[in-house]
C-alpha atoms as a PDB file:
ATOM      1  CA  UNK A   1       0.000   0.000   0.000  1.00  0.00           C
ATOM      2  CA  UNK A   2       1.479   3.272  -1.042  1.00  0.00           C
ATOM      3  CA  UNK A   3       0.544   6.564   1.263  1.00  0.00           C
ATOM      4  CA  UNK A   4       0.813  10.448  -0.140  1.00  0.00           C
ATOM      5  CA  UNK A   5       0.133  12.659   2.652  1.00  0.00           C
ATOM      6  CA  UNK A   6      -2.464  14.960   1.755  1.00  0.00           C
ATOM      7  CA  UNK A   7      -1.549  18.572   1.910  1.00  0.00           C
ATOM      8  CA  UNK A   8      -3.545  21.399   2.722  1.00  0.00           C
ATOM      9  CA  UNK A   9      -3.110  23.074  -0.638  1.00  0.00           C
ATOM     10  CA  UNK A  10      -4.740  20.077  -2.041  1.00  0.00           C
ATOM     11  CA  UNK A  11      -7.891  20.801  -0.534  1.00  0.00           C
ATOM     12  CA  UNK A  12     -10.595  23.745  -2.105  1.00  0.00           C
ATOM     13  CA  UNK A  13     -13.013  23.631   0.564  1.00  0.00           C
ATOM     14  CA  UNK A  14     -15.231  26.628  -1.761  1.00  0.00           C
ATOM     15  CA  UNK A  15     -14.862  24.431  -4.509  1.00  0.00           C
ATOM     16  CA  UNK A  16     -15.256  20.998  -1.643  1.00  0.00           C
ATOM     17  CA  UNK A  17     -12.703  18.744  -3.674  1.00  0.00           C
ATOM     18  CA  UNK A  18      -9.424  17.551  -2.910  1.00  0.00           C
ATOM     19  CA  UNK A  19      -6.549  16.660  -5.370  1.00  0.00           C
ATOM     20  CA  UNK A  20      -4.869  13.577  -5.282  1.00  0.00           C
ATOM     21  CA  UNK A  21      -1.927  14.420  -7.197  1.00  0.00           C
ATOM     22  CA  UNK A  22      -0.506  10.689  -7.428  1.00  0.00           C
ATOM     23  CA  UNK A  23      -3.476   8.408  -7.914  1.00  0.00           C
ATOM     24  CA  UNK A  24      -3.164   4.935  -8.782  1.00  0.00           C
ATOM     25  CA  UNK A  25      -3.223   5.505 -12.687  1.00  0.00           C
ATOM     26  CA  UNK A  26      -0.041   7.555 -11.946  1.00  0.00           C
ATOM     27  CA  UNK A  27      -2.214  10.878 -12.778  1.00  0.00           C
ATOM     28  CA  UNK A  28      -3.476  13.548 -10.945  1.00  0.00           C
ATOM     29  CA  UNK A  29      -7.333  13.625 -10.139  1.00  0.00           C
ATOM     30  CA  UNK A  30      -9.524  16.097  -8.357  1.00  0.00           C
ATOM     31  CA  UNK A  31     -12.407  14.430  -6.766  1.00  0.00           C
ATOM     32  CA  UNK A  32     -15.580  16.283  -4.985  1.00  0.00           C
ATOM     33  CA  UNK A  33     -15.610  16.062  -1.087  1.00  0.00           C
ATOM     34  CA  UNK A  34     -19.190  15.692   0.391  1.00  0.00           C
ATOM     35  CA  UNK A  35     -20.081  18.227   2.982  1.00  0.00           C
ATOM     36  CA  UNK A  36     -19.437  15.786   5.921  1.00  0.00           C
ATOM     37  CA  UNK A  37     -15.921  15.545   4.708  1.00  0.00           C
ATOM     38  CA  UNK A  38     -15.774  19.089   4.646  1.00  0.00           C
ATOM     39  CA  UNK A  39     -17.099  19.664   8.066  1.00  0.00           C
ATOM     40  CA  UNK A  40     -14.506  16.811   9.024  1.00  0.00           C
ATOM     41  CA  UNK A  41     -11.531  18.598   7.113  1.00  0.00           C
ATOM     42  CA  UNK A  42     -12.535  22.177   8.596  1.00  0.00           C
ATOM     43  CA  UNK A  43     -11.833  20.642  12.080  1.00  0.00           C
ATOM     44  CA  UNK A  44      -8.627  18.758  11.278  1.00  0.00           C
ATOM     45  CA  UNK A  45      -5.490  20.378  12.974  1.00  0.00           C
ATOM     46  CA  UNK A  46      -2.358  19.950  10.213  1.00  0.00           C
ATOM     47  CA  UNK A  47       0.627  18.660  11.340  1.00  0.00           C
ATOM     48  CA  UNK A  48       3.855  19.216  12.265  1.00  0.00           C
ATOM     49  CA  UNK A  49       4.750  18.844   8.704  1.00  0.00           C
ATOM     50  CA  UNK A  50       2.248  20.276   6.750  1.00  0.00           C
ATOM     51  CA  UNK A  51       0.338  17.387   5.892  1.00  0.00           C
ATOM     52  CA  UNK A  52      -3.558  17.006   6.440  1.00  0.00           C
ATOM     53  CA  UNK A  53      -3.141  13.777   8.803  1.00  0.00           C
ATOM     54  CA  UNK A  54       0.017  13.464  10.692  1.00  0.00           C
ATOM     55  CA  UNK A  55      -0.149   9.521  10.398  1.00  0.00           C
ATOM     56  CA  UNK A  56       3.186   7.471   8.822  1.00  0.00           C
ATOM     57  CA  UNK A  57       2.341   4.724   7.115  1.00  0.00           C
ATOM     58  CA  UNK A  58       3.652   2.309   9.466  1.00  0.00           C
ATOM     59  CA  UNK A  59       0.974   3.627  11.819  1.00  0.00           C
ATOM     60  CA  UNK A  60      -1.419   3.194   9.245  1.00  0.00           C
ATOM     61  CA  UNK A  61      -0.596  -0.502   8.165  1.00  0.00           C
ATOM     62  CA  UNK A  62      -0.785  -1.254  12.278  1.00  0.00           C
ATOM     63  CA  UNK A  63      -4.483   0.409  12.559  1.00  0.00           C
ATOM     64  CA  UNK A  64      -5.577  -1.292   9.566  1.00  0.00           C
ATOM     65  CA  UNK A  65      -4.657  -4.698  10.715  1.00  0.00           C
ATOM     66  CA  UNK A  66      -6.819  -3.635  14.086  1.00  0.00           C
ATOM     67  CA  UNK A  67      -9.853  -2.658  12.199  1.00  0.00           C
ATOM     68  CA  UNK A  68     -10.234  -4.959  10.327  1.00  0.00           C
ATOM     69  CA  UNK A  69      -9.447  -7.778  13.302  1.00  0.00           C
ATOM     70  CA  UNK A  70     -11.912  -5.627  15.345  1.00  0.00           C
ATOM     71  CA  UNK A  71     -14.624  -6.361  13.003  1.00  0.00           C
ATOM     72  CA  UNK A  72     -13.457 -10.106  12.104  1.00  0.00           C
ATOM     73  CA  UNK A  73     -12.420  -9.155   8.444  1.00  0.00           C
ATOM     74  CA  UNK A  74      -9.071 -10.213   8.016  1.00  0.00           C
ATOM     75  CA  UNK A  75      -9.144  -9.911   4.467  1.00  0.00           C
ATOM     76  CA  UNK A  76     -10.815  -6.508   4.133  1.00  0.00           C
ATOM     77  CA  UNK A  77      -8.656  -4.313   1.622  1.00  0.00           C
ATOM     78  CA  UNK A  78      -8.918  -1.269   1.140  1.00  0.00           C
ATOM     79  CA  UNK A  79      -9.618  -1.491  -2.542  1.00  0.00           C
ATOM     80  CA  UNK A  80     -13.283  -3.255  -0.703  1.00  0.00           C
ATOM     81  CA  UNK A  81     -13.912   0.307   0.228  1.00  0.00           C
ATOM     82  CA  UNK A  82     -13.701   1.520  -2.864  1.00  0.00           C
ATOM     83  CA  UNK A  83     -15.627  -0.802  -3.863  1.00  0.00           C
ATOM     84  CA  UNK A  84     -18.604   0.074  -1.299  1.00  0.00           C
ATOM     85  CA  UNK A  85     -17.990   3.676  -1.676  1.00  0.00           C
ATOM     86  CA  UNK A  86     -19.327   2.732  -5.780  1.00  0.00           C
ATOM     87  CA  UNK A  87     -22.290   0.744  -4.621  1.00  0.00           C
ATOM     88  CA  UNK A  88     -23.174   3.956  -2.466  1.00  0.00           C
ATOM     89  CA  UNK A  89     -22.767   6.371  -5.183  1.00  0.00           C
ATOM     90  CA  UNK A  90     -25.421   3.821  -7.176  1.00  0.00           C
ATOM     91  CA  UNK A  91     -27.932   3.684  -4.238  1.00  0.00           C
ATOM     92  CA  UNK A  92     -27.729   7.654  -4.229  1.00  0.00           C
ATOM     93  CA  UNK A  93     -28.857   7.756  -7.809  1.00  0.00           C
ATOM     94  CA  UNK A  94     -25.533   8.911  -9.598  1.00  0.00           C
ATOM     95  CA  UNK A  95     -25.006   7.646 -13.329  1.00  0.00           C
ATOM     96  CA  UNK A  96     -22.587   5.438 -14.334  1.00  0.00           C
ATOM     97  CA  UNK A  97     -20.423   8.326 -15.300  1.00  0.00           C
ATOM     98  CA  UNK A  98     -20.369  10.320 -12.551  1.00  0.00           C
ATOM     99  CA  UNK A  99     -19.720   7.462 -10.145  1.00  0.00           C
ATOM    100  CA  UNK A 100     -16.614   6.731 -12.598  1.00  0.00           C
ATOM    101  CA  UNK A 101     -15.712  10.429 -12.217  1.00  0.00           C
ATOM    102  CA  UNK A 102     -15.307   9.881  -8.401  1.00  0.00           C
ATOM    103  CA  UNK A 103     -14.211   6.125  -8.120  1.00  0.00           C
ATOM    104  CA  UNK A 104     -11.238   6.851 -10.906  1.00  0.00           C
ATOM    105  CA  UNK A 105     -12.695   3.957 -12.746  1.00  0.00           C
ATOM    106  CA  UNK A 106     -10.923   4.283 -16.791  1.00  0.00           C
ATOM    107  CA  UNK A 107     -13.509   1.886 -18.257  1.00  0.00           C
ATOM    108  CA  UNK A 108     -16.752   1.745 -17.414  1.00  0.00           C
ATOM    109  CA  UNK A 109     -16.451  -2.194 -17.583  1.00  0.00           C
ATOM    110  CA  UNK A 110     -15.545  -2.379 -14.326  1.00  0.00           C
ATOM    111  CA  UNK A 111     -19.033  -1.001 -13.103  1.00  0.00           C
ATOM    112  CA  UNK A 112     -20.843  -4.400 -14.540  1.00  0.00           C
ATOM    113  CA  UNK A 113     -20.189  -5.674 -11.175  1.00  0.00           C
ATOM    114  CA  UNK A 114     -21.330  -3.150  -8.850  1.00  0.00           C
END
């Protein structure tokens, strides 16, 4: 699992969207941010180094392997919760091609299996 911190100049809370300027397709995306996410971001304090969350990726790897043994799932990956997060956008009546605008998906092949 690779990390980039977040950065505060990736986020446009006017605009509510965040830029993820390494995604997994090795480009740059900007996705929206719904408004609980930017409530949430509004109360984040940044870090010592400027990032968003002030979490190292070993820290993360450790509190993954937590959650997911706190909930009995230990073969949850986090490409699951992308997965979810596409079957949400569905049940809140986006289009295939606005859920592929948020999820990154390239082909829309992928959605056959939501």
């Amino acid at each position: 699992m690779r990390i980039y911190p977040a950065r505060p100049r990736h986020i446009d809370l006017k605009k509510q969207t965040v830029l993820l300027p390494d995604s997994k397709s090795g480009h740059s995306r900007i996705l929206p941010l719904s408004s609980r996410a930017v409530a949430a971001v509004r109360n984040l304090t940044i870090g010592i180094k400027g990032k968003v969350f002030s979490i190292g990726a070993g820290a993360l790897r450790y509190q993954w392997r937590a959650a997911r043994a706190n909930i009995g799932s230990p073969d949850l990956r986090i490409h699951d919760l992308r997965h979810e997060g596409a079957s949400r956008l569905f049940e809140k009546g986006l289009n295939v091609m606005e859920a592929s605008a948020v999820t990154g998906h390239k082909t829309l092949e992928r959605f056959s299996n939501q």
